[in-house]
N, C-alpha and C. Protein backbone atom coordinates (compact mmCIF):
# COMPACT_ATOMS: atom_id res chain seq x y z
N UNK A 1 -22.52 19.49 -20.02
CA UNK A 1 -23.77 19.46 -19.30
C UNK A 1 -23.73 20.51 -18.19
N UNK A 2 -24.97 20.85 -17.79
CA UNK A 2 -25.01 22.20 -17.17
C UNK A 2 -26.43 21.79 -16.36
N UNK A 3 -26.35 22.29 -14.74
CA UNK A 3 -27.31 21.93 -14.20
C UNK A 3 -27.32 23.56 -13.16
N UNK A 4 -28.68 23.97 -13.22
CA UNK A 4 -28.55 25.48 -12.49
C UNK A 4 -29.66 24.90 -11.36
N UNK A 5 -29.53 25.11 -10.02
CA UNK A 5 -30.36 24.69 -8.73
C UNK A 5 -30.59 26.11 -8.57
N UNK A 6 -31.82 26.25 -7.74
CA UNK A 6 -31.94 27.11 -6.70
C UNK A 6 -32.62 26.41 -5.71
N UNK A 7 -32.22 26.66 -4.52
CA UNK A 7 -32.56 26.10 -3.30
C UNK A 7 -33.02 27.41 -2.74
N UNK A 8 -34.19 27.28 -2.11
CA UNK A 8 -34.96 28.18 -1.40
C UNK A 8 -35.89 27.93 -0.38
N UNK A 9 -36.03 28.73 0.61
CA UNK A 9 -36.76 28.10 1.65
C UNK A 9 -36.32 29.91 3.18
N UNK A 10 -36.63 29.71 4.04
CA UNK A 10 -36.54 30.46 5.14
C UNK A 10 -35.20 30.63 5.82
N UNK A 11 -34.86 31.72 6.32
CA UNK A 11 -33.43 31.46 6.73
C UNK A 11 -33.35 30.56 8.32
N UNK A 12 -32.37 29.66 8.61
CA UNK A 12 -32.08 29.24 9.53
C UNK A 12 -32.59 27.53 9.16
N UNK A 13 -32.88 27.26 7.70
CA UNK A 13 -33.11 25.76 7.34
C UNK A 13 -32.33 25.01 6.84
N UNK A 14 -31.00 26.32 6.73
CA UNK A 14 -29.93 25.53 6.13
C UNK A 14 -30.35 25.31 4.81
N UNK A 15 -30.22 26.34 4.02
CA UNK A 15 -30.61 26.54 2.85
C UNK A 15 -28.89 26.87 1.95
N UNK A 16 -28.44 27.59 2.84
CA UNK A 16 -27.03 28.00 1.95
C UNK A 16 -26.02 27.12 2.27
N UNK A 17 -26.09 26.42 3.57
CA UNK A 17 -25.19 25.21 3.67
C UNK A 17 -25.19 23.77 2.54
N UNK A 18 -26.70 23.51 1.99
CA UNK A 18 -27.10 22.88 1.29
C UNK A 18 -26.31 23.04 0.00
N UNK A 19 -26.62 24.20 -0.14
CA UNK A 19 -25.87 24.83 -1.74
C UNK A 19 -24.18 24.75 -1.47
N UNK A 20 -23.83 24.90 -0.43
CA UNK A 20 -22.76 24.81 -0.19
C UNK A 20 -21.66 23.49 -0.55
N UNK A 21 -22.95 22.74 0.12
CA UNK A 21 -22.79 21.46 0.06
C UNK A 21 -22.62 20.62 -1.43
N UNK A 22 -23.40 21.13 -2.14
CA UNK A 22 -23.83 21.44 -3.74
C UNK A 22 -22.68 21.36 -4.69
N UNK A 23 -21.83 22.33 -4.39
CA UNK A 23 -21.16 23.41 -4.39
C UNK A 23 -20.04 22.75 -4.31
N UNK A 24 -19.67 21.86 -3.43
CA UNK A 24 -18.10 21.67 -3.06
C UNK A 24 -18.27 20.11 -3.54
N UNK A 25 -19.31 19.50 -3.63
CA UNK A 25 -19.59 18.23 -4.21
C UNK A 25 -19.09 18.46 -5.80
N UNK A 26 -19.56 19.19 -6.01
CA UNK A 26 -18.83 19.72 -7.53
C UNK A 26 -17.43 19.97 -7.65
N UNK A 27 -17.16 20.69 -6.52
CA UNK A 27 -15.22 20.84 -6.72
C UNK A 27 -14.52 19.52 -6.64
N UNK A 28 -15.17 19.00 -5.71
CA UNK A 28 -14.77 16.80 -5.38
C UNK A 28 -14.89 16.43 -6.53
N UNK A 29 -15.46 16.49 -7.60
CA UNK A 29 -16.31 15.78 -8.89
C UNK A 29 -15.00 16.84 -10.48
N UNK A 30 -14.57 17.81 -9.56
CA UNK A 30 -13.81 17.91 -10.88
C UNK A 30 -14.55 19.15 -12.10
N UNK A 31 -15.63 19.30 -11.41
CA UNK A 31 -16.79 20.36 -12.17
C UNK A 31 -16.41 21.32 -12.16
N UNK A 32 -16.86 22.88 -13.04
CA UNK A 32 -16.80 23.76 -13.03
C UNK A 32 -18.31 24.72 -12.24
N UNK A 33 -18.45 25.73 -11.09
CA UNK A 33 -19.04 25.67 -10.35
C UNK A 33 -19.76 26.91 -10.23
N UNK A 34 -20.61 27.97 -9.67
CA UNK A 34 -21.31 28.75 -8.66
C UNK A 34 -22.28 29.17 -7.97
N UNK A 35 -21.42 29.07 -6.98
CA UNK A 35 -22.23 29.35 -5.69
C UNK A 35 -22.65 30.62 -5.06
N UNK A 36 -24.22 30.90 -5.10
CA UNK A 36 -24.33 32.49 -5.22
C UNK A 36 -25.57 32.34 -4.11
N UNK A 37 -25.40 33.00 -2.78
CA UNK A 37 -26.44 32.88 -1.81
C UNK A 37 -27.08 34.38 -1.56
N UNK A 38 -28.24 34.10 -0.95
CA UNK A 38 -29.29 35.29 -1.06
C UNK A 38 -29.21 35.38 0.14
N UNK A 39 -30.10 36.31 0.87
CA UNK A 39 -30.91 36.11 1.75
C UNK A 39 -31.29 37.91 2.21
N UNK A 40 -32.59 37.54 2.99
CA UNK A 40 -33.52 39.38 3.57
C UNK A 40 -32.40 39.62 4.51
N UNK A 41 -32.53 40.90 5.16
CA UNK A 41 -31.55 41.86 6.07
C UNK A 41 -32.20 40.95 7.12
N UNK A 42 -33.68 39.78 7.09
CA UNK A 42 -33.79 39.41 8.81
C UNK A 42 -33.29 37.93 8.74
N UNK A 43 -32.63 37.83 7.95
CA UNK A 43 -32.31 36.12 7.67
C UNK A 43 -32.68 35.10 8.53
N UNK A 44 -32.55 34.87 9.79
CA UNK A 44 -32.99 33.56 10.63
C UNK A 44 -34.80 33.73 10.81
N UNK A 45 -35.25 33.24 9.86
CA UNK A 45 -36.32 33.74 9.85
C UNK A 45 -36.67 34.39 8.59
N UNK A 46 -36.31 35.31 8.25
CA UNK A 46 -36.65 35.92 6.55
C UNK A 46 -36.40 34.46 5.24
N UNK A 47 -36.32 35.64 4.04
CA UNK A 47 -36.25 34.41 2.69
C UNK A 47 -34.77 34.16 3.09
N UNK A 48 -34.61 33.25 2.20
CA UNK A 48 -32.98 32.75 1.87
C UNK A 48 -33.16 31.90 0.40
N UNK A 49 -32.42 32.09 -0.10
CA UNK A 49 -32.28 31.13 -1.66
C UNK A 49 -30.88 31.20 -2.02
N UNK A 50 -30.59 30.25 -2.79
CA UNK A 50 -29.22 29.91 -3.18
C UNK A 50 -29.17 29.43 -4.42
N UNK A 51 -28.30 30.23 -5.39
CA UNK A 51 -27.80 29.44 -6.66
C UNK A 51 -26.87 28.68 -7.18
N UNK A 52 -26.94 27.20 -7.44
CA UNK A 52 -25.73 26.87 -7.32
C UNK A 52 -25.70 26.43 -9.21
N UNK A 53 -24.90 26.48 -9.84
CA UNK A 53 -24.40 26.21 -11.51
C UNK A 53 -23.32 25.17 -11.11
N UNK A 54 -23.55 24.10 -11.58
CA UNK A 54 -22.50 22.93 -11.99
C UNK A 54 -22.80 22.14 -13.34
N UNK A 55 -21.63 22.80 -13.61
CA UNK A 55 -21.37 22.63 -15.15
C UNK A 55 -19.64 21.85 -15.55
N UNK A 56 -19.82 21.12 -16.99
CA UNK A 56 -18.35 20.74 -17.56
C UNK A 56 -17.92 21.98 -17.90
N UNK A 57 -18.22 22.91 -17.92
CA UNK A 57 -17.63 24.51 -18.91
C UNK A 57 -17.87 25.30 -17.90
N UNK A 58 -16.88 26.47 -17.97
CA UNK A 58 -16.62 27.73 -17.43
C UNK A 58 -18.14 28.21 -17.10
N UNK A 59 -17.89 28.55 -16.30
CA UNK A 59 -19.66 28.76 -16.27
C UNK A 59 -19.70 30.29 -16.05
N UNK A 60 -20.66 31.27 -16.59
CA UNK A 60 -19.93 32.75 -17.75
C UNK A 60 -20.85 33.21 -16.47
N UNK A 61 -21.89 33.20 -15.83
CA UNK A 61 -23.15 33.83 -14.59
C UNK A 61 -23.27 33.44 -13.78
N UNK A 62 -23.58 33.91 -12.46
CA UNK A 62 -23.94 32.88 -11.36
C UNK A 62 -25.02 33.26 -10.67
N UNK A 63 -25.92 34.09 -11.99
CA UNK A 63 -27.46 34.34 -11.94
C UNK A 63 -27.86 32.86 -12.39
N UNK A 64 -28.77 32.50 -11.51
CA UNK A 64 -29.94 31.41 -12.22
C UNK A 64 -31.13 31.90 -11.85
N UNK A 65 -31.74 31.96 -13.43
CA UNK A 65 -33.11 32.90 -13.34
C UNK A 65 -34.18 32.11 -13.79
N UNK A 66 -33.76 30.71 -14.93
CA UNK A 66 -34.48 29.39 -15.03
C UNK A 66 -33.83 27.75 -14.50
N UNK A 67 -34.24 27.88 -13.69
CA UNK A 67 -33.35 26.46 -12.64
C UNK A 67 -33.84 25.43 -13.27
N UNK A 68 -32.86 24.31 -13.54
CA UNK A 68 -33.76 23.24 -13.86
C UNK A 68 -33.58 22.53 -13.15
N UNK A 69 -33.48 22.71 -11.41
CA UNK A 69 -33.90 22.25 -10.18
C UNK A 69 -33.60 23.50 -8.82
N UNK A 70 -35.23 22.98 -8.77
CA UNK A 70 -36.00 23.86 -7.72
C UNK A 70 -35.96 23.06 -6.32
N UNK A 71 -35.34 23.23 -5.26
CA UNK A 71 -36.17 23.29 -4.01
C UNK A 71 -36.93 24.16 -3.01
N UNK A 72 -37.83 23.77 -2.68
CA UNK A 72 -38.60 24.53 -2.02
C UNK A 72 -38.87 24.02 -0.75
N UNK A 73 -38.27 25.06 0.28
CA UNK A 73 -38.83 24.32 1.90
C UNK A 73 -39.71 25.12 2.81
N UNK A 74 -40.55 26.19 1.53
CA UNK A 74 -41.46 26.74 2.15
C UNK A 74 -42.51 26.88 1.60
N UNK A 75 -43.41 28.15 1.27
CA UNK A 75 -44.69 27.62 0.51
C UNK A 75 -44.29 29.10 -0.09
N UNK A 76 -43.63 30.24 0.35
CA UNK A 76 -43.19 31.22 -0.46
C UNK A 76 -42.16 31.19 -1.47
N UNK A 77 -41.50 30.50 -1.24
CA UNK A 77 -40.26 29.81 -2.08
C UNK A 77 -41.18 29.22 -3.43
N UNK A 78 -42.03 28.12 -3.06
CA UNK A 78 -42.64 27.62 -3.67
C UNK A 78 -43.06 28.36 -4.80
N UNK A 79 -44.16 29.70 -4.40
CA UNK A 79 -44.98 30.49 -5.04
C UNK A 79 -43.96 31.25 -5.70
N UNK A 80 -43.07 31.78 -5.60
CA UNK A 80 -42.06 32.80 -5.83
C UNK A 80 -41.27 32.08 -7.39
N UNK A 81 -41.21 30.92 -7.14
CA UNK A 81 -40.39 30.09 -7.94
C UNK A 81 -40.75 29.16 -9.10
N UNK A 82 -41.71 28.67 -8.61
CA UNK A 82 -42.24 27.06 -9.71
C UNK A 82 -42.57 27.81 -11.19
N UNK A 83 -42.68 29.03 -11.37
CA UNK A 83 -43.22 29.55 -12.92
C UNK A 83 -41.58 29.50 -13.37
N UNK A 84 -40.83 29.36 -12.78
CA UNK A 84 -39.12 30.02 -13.36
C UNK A 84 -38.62 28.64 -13.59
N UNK A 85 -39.15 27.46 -13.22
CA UNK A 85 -38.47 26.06 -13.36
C UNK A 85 -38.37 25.57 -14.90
N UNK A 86 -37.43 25.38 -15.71
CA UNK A 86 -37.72 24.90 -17.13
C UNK A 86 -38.41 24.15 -16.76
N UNK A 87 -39.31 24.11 -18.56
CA UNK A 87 -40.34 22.54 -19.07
C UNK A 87 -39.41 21.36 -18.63
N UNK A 88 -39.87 20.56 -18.07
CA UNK A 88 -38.91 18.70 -17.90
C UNK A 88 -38.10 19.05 -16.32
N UNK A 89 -37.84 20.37 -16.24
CA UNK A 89 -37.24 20.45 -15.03
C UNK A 89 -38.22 19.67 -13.92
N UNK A 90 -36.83 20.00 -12.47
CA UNK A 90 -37.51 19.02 -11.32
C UNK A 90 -37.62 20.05 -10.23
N UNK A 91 -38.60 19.37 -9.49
CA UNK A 91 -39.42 20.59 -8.07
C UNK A 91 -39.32 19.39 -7.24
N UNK A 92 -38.46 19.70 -6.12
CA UNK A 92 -38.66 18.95 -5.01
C UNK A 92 -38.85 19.90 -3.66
N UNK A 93 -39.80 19.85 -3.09
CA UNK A 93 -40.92 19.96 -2.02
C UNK A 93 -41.24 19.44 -0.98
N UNK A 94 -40.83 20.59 0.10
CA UNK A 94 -41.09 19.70 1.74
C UNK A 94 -41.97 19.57 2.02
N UNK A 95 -42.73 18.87 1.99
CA UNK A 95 -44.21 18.12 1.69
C UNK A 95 -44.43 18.53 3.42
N UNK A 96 -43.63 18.55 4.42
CA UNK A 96 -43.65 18.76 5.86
C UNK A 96 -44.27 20.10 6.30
N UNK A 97 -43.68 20.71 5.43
CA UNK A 97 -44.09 22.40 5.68
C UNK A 97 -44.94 23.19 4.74
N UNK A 98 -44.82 22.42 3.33
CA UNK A 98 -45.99 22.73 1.96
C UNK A 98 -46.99 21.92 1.81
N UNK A 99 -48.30 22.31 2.25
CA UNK A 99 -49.47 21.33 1.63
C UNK A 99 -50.42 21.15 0.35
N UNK A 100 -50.11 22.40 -0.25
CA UNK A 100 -50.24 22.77 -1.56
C UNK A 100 -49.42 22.03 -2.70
N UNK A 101 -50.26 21.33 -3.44
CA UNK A 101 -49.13 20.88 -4.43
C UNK A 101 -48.98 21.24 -5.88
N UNK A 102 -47.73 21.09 -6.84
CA UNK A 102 -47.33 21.92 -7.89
C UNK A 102 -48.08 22.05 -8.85
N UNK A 103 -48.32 23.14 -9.31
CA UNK A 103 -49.65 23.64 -10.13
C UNK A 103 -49.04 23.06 -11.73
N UNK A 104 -47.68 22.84 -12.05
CA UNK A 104 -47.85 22.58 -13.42
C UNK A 104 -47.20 21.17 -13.66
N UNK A 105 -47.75 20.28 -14.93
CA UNK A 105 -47.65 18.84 -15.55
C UNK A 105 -46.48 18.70 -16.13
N UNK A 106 -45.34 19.99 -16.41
CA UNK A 106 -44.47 19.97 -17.35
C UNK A 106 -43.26 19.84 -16.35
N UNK A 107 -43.15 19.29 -15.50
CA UNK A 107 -42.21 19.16 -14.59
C UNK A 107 -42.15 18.02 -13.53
N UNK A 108 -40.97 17.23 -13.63
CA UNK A 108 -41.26 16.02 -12.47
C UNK A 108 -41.12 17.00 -11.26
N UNK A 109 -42.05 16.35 -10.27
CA UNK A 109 -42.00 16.96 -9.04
C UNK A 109 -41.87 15.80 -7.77
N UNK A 110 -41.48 15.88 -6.62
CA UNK A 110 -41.51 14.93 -5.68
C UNK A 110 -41.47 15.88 -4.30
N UNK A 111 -42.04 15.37 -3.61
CA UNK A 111 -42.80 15.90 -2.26
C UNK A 111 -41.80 14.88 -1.57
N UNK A 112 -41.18 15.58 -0.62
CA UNK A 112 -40.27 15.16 0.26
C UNK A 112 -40.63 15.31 1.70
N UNK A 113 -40.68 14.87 2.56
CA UNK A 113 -41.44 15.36 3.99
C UNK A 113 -40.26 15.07 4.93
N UNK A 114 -38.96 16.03 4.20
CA UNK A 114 -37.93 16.41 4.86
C UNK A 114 -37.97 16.74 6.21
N UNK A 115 -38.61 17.79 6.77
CA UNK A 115 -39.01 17.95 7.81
C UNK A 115 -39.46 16.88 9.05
N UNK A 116 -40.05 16.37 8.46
CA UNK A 116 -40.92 15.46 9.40
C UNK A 116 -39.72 14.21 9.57
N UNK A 117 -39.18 13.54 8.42
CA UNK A 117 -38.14 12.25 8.29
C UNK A 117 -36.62 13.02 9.32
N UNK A 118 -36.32 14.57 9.07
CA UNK A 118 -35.33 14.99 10.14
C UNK A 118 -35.46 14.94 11.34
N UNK A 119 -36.73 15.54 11.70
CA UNK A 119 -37.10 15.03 13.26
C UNK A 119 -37.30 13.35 14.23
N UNK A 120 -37.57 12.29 12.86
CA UNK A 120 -38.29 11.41 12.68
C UNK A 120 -36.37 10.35 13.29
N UNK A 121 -35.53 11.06 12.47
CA UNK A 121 -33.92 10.81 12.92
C UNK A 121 -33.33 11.15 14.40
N UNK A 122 -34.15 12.79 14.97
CA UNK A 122 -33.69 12.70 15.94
C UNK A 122 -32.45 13.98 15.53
N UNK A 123 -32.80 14.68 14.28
CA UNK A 123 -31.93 15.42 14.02
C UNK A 123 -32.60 16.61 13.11
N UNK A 124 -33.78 17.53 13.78
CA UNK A 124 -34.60 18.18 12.92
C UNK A 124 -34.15 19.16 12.38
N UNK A 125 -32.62 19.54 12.70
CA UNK A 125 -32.25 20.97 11.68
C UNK A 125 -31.69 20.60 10.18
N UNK A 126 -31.50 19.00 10.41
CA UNK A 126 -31.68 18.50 9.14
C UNK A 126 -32.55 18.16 8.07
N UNK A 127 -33.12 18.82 8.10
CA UNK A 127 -34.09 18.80 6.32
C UNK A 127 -33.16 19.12 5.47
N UNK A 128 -32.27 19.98 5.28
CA UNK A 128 -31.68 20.36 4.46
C UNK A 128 -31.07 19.20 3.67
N UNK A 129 -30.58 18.25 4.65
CA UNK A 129 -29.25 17.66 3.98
C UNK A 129 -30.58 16.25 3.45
N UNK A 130 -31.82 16.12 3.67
CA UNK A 130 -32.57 15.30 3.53
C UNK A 130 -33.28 15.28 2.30
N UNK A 131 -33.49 16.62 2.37
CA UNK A 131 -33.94 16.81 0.78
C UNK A 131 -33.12 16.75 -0.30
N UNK A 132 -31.98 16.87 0.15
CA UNK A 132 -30.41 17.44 -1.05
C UNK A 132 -29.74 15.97 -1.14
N UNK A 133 -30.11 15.03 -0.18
CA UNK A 133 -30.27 13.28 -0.60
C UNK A 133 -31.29 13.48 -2.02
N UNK A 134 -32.22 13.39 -1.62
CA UNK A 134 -33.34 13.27 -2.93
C UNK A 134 -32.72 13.84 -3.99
N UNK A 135 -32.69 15.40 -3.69
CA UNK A 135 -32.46 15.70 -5.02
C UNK A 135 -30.89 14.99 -5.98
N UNK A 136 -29.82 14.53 -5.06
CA UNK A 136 -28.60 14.05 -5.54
C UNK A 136 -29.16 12.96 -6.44
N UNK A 137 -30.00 12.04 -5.97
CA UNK A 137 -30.50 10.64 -6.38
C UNK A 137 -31.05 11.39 -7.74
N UNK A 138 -32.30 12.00 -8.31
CA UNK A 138 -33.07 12.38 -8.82
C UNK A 138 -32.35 12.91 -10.00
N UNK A 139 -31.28 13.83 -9.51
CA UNK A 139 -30.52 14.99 -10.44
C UNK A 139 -29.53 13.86 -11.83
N UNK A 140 -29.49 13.99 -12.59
CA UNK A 140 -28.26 13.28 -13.57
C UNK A 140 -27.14 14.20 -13.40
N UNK A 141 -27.12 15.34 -13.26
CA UNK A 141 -25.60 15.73 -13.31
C UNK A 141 -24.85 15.88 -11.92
N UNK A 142 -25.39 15.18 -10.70
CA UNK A 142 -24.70 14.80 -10.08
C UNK A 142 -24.75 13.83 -9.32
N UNK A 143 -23.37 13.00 -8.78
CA UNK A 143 -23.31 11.43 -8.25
C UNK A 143 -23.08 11.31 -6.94
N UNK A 144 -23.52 10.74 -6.42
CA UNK A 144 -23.68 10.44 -5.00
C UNK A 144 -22.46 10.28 -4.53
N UNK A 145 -21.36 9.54 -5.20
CA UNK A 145 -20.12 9.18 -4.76
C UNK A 145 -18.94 10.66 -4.06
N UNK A 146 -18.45 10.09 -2.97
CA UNK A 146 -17.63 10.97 -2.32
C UNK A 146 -18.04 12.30 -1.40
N UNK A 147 -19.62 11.97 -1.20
CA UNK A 147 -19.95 13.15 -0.88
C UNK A 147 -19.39 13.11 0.70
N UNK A 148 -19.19 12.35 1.12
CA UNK A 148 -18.74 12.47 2.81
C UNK A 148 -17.79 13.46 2.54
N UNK A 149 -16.64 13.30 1.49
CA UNK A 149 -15.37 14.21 0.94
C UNK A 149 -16.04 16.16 0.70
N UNK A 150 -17.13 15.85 0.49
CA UNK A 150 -17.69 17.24 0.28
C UNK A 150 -18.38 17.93 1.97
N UNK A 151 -18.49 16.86 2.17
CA UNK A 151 -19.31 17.41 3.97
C UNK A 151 -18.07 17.71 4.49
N UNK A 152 -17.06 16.99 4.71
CA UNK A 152 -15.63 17.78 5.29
C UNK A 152 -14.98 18.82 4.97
N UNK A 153 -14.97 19.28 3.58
CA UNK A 153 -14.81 21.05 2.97
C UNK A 153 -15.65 21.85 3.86
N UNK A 154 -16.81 21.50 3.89
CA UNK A 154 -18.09 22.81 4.34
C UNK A 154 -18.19 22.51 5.74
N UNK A 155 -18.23 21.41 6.42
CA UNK A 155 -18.48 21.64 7.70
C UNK A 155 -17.27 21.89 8.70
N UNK A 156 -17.46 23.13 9.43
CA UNK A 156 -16.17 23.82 10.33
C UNK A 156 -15.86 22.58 11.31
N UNK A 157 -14.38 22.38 11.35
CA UNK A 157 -13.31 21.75 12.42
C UNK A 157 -14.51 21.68 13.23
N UNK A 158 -14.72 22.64 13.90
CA UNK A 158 -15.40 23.07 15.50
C UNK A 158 -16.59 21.96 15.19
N UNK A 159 -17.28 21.81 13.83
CA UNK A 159 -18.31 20.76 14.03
C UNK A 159 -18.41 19.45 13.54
N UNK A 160 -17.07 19.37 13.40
CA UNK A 160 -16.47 17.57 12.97
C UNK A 160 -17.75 17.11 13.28
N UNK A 161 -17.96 16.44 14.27
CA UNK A 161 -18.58 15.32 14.88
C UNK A 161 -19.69 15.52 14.38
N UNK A 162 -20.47 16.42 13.53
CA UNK A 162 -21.47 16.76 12.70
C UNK A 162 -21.84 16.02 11.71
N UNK A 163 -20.61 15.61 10.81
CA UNK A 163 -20.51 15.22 9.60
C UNK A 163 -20.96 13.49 9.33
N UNK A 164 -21.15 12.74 10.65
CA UNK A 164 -21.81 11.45 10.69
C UNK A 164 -23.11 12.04 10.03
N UNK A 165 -23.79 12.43 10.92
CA UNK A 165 -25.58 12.85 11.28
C UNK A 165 -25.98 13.27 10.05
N UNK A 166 -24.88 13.82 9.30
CA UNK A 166 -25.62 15.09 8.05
C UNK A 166 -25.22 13.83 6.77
N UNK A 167 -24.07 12.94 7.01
CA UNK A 167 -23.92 12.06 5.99
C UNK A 167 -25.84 11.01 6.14
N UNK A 168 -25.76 10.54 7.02
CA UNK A 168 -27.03 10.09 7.96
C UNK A 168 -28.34 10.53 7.06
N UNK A 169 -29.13 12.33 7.36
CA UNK A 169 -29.61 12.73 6.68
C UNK A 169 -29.66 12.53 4.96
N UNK A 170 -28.51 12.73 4.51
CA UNK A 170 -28.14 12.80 3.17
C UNK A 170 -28.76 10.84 2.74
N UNK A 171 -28.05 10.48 3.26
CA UNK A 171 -28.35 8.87 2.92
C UNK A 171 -30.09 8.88 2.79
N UNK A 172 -30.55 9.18 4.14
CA UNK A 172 -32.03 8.95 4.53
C UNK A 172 -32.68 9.31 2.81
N UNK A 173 -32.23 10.83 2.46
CA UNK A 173 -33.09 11.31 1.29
C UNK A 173 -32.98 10.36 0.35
N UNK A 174 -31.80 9.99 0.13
CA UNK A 174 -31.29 9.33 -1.15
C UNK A 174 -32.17 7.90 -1.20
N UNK A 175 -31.79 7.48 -0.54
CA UNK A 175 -32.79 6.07 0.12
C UNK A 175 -34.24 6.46 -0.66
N UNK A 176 -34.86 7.43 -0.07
CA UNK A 176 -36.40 7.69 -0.42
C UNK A 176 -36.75 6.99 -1.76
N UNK A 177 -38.08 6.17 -2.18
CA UNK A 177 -38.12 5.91 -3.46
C UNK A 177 -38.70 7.33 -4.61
């Protein structure tokens, strides 16, 4: 089984930490993995997108050019992206920052109001880890279990005390019905 994400959204939303996050949840899980991040020369602020491939097999690219999961935490991301999502694939959408909703029937989609539920915590640079709850729940090829084990790979010593808040976030999404 083979699952290709792109996560996309503005730089400074924590878009590549997400994938990161993605990413090392897969190395915990025993998967075969990659992690391939974008972003414009103005990044905090410009695009940012991230590809992450978690797969049982060697995985041969770490182009994903048809994702069969999309996030989007902007409305350019959005536009840029939703034609590239396989048929049956999933679009999840910060319903906080996108008011436009997904133009096609051939795809589950869910509107997440990441944004608004991060602030709503008391912790608004977390959307990231709020939406990437949802999508964990949503996704079949990957399991919720051990991810605290994956927040301690990616998040630096210097921001230990981080790794409650973002487990926190992560839960909140997952929770979502």
């Amino acid at each position: 089984m083979t699952t290709q994400i792109l996560l996309a959204g503005f730089g400074g939303q924590g878009i590549l930490f997400a994938g990161k996050v993605l990413a090392n949840k897969a190395l915990v899980d025993g998967k075969y993995l990659s992690w391939l991040p974008s972003y414009g020369p103005e990044m905090r602020g410009g695009t940012a997108n991230c590809s992450v491939i978690i797969s049982d097999e060697p995985v041969g690219s770490p182009i994903v050019t048809k994702p069969d999961v999309l996030v989007a935490m902007n409305l350019p991301s959005l536009d840029k992206f939703e034609d590239a999502v396989v048929p049956g694939g999933l679009i999840l959408v910060d319903s906080t920052l996108i008011a436009r909703q997904v133009k096609r029937a051939d795809v589950r989609v869910f509107y997440v109001p990441a944004t608004q539920l991060a602030k709503d915590m008391g912790a608004p640079t977390l959307a990231n880890m709020v939406i990437t709850g949802k999508l964990i729940k949503e996704c079949d090829g990957i399991s919720y279990d051990n991810i605290k084990e994956s927040l301690k790979k990616v998040v630096s010593a210097k921001h230990a005390d981080l790794i409650d808040v973002n487990c926190k976030a992560l839960d909140c999404g997952y929770a979502l019905p």
